[in-house]
N, C-alpha and C. Protein backbone atom coordinates (compact mmCIF):
# COMPACT_ATOMS: atom_id res chain seq x y z
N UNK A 1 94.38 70.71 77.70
CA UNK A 1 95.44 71.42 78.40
C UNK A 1 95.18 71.30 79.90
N UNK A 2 96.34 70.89 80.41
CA UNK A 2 96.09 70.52 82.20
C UNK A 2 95.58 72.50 82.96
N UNK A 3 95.26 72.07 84.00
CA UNK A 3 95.13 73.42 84.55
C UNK A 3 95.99 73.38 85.25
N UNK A 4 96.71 74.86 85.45
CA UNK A 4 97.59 75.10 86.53
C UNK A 4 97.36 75.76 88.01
N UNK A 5 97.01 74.95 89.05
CA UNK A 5 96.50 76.08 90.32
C UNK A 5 95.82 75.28 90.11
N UNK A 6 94.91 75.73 91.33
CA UNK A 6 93.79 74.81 92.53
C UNK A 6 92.60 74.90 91.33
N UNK A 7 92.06 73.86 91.26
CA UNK A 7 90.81 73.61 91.03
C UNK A 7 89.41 73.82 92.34
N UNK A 8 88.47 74.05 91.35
CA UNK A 8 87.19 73.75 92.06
C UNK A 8 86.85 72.43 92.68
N UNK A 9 87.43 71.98 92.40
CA UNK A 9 86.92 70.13 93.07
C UNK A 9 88.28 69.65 93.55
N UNK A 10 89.26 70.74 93.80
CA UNK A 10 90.13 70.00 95.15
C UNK A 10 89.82 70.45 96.01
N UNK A 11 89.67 69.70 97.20
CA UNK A 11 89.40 69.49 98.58
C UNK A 11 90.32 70.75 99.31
N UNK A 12 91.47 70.50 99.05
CA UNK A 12 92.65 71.00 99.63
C UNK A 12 92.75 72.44 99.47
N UNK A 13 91.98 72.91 98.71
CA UNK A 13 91.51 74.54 98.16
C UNK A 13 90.63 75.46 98.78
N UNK A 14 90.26 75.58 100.46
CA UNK A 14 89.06 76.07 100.79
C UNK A 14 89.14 77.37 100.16
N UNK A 15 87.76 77.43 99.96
CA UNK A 15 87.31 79.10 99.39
C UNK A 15 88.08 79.71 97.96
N UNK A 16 87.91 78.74 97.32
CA UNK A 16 88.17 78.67 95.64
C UNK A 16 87.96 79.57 95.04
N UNK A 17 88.49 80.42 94.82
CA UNK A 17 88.17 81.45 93.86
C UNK A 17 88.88 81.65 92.37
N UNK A 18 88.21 81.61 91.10
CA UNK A 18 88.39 81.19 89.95
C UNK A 18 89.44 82.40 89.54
N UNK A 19 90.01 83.51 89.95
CA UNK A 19 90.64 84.23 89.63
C UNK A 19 92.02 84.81 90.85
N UNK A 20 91.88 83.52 91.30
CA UNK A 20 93.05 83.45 92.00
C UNK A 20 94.63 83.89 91.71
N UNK A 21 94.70 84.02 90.08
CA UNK A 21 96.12 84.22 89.79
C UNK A 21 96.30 85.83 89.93
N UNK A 22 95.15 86.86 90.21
CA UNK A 22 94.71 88.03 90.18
C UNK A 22 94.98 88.40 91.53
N UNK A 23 94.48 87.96 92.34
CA UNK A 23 93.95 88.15 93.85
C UNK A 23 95.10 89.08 94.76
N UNK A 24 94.48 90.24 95.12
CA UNK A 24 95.27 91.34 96.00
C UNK A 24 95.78 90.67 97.11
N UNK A 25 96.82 90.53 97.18
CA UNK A 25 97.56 90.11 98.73
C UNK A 25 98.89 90.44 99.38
N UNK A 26 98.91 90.37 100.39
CA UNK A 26 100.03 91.42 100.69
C UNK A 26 101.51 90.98 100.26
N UNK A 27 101.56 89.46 100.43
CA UNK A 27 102.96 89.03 99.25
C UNK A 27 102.95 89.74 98.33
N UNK A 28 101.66 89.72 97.46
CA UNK A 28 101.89 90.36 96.07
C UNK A 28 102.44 91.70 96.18
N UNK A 29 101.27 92.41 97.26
CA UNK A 29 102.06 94.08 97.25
C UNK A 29 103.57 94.55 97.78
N UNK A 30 104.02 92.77 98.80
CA UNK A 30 105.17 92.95 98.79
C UNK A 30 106.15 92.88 97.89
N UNK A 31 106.17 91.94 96.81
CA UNK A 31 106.84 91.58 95.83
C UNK A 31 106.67 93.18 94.63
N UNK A 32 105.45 93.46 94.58
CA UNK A 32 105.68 94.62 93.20
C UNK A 32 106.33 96.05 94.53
N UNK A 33 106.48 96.51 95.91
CA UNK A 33 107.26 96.95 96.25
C UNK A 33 108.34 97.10 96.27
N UNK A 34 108.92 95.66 96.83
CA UNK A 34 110.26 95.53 96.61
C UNK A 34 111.13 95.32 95.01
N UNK A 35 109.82 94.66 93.91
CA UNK A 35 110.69 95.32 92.64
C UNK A 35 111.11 96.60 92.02
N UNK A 36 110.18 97.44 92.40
CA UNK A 36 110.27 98.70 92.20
C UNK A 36 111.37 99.51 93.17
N UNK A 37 111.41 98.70 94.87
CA UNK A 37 112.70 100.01 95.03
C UNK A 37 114.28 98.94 94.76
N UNK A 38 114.15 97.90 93.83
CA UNK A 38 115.14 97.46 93.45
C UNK A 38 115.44 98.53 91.85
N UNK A 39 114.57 98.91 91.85
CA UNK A 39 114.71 99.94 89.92
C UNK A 39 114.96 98.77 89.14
N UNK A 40 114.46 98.14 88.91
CA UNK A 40 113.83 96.51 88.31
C UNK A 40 113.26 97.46 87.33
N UNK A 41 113.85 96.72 86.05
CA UNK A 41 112.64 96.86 84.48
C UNK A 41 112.10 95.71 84.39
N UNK A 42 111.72 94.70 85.46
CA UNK A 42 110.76 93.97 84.75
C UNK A 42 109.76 94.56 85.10
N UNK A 43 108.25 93.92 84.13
CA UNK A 43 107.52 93.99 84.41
C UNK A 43 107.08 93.18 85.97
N UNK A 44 105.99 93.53 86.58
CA UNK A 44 105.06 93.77 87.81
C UNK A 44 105.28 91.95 87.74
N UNK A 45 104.48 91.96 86.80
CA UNK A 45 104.06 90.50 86.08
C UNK A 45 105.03 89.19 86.64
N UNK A 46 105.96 89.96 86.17
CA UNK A 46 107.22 88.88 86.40
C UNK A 46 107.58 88.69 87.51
N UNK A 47 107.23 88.69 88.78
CA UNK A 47 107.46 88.73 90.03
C UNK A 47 105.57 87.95 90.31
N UNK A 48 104.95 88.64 90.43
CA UNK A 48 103.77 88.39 91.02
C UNK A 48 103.26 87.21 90.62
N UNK A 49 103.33 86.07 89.68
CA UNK A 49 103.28 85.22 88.67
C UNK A 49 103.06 84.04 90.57
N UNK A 50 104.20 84.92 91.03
CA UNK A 50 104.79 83.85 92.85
C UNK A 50 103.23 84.20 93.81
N UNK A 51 102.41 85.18 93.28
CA UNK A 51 101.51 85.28 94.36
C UNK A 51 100.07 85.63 93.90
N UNK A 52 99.16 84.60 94.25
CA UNK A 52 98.82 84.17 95.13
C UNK A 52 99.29 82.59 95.31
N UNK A 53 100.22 81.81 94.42
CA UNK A 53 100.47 80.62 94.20
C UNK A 53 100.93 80.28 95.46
N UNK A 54 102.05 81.01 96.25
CA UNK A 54 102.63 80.84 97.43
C UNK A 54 101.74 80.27 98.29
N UNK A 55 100.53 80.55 98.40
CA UNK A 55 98.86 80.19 99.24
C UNK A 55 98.92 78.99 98.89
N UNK A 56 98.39 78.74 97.49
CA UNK A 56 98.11 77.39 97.11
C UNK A 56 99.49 76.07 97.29
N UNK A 57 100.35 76.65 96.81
CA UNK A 57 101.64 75.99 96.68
C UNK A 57 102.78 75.86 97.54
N UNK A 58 102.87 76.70 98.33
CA UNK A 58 104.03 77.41 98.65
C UNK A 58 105.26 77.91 98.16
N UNK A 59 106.15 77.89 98.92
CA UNK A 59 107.42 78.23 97.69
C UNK A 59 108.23 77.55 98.80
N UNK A 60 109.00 77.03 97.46
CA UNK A 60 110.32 75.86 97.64
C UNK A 60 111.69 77.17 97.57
N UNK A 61 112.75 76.30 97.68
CA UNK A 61 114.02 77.55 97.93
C UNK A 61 114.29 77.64 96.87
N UNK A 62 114.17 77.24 95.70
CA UNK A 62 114.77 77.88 94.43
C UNK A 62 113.77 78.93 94.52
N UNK A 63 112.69 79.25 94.25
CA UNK A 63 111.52 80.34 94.29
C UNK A 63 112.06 81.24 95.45
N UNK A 64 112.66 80.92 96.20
CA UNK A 64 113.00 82.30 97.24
C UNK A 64 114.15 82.81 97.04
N UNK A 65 115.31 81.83 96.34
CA UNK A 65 116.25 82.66 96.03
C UNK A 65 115.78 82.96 94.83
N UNK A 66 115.26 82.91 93.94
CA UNK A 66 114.90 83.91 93.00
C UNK A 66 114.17 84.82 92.69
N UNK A 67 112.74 85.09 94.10
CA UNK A 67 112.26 86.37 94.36
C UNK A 67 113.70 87.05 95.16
N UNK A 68 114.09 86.64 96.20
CA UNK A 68 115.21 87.06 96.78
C UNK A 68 116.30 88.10 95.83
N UNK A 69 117.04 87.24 94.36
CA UNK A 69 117.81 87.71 93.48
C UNK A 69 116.69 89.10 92.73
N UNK A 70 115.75 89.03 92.43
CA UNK A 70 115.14 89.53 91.47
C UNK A 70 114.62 91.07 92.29
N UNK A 71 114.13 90.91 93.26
CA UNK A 71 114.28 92.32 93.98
C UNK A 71 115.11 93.00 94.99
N UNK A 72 115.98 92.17 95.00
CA UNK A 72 116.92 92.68 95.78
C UNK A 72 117.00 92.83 97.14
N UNK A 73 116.67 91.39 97.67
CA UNK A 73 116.34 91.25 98.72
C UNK A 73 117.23 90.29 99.62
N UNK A 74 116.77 90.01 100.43
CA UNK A 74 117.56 88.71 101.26
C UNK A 74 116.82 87.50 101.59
N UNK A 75 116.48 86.47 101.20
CA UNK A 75 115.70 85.05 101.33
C UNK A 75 115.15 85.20 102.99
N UNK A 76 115.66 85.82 103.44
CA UNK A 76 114.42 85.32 104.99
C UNK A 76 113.25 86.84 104.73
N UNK A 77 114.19 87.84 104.00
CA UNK A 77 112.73 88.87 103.92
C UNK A 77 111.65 87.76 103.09
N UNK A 78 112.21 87.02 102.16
CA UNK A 78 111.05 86.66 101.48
C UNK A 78 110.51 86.08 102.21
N UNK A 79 110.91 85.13 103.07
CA UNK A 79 110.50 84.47 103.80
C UNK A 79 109.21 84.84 104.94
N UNK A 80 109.73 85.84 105.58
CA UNK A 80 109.15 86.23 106.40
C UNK A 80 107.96 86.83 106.20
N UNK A 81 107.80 87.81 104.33
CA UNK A 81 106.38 88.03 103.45
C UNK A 81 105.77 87.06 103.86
N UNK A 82 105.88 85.99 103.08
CA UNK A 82 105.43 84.68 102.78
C UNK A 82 104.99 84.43 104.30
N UNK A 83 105.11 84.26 105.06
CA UNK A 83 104.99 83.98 106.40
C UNK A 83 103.49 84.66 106.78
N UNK A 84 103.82 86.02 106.34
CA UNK A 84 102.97 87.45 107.21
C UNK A 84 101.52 87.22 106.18
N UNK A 85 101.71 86.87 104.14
CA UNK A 85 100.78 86.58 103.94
C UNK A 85 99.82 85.20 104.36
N UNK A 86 100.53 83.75 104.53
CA UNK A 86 99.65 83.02 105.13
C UNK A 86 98.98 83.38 106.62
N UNK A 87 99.61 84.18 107.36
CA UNK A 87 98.57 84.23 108.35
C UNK A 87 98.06 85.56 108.29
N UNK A 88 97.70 86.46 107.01
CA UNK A 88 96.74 86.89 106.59
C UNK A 88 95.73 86.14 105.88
N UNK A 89 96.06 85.41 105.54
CA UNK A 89 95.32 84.25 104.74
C UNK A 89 94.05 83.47 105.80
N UNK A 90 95.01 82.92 106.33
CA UNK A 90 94.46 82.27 107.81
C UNK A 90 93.12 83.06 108.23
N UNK A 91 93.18 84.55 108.79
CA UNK A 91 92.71 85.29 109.20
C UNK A 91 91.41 85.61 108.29
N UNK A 92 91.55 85.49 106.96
CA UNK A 92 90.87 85.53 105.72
C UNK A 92 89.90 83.96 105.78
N UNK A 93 90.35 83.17 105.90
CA UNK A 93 89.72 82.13 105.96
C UNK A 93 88.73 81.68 107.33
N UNK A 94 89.27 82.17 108.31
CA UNK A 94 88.64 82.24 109.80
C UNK A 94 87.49 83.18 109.51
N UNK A 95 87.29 84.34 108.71
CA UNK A 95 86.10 85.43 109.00
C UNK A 95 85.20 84.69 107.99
N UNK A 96 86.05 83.89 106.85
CA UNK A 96 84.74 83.39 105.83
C UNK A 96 83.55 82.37 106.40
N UNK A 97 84.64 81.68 107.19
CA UNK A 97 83.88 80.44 107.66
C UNK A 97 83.05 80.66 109.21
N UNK A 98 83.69 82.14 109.56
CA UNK A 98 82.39 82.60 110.75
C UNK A 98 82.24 83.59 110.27
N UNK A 99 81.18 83.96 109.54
CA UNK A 99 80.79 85.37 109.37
C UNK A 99 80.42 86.38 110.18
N UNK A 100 79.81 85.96 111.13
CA UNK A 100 79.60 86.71 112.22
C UNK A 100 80.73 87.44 112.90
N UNK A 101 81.91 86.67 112.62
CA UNK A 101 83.05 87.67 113.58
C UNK A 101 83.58 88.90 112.56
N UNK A 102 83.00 89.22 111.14
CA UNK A 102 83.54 90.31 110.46
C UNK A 102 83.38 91.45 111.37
N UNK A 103 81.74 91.53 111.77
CA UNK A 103 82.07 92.78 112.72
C UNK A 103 82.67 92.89 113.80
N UNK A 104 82.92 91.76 114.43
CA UNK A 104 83.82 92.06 115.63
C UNK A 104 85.36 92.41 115.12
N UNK A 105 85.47 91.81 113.99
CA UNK A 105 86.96 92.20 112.73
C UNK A 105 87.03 93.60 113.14
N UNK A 106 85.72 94.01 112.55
CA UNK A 106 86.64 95.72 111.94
C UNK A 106 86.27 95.95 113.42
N UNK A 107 85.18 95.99 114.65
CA UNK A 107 85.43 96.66 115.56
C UNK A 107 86.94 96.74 116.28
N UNK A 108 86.96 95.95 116.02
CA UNK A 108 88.99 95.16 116.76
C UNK A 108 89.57 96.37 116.30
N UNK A 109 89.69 96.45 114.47
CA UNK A 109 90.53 97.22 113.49
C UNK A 109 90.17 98.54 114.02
N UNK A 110 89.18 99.11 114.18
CA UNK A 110 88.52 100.11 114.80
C UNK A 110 88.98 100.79 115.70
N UNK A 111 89.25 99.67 116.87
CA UNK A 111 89.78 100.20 117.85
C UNK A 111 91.32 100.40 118.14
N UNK A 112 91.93 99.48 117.86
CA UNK A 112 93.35 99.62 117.15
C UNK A 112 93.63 100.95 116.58
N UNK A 113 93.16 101.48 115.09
CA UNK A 113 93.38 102.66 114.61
C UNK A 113 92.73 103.83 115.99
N UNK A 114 92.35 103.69 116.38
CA UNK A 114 91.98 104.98 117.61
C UNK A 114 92.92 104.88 118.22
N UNK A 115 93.80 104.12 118.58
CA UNK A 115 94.73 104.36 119.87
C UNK A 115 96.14 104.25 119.22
């Protein structure tokens, strides 16, 4: 059976993580938000299936008009998720590959929430 999603031995995958179809991200928390204040009976499932894949894959316009249709949204909100999670992503990938700047991370975050 082929695998679906990034493998360990593609290149094109930095920072591989084997449970990627799981992975907390803010698309995702956008997508099970916006199904819920659509009063959507699908399941969570059925929406999130789009994230973290959006990372690996992106999404083509049939996939946006049909997160778009499915929560009740408008294709540039999706858009613009999709947008806000890759350069959370980005940001995610920049602290892995310098570790040293985590603490300057949260001092940043730190200081931000004080003011």
């Amino acid at each position: 059976m082929p695998i679906i999603g990034p493998g360990p031995d593609d290149p094109e995958y930095d920072n591989y993580d084997p449970n990627w179809q799981d992975q907390d991200t803010p698309f995702r928390r956008w997508l099970v938000t916006r199904l819920a204040a659509a009063d959507s009976a699908l399941p969570a499932d059925f929406v999130t299936m789009y994230a973290p894949a959006n990372r690996y894959n992106g999404l083509d316009e049939e996939s946006v008009e049909t997160i778009a249709l499915l929560t009740g949204t408008d294709p540039n909100d999706v858009r613009a998720a999709h947008a806000a999670d890759i350069t959370d992503w980005i940001s995610e990938q920049q602290l892995r590959d310098h570790p040293d700047l985590v603490s300057v991370d949260a001092d940043l975050d730190r200081i931000r929430h004080r003011s």
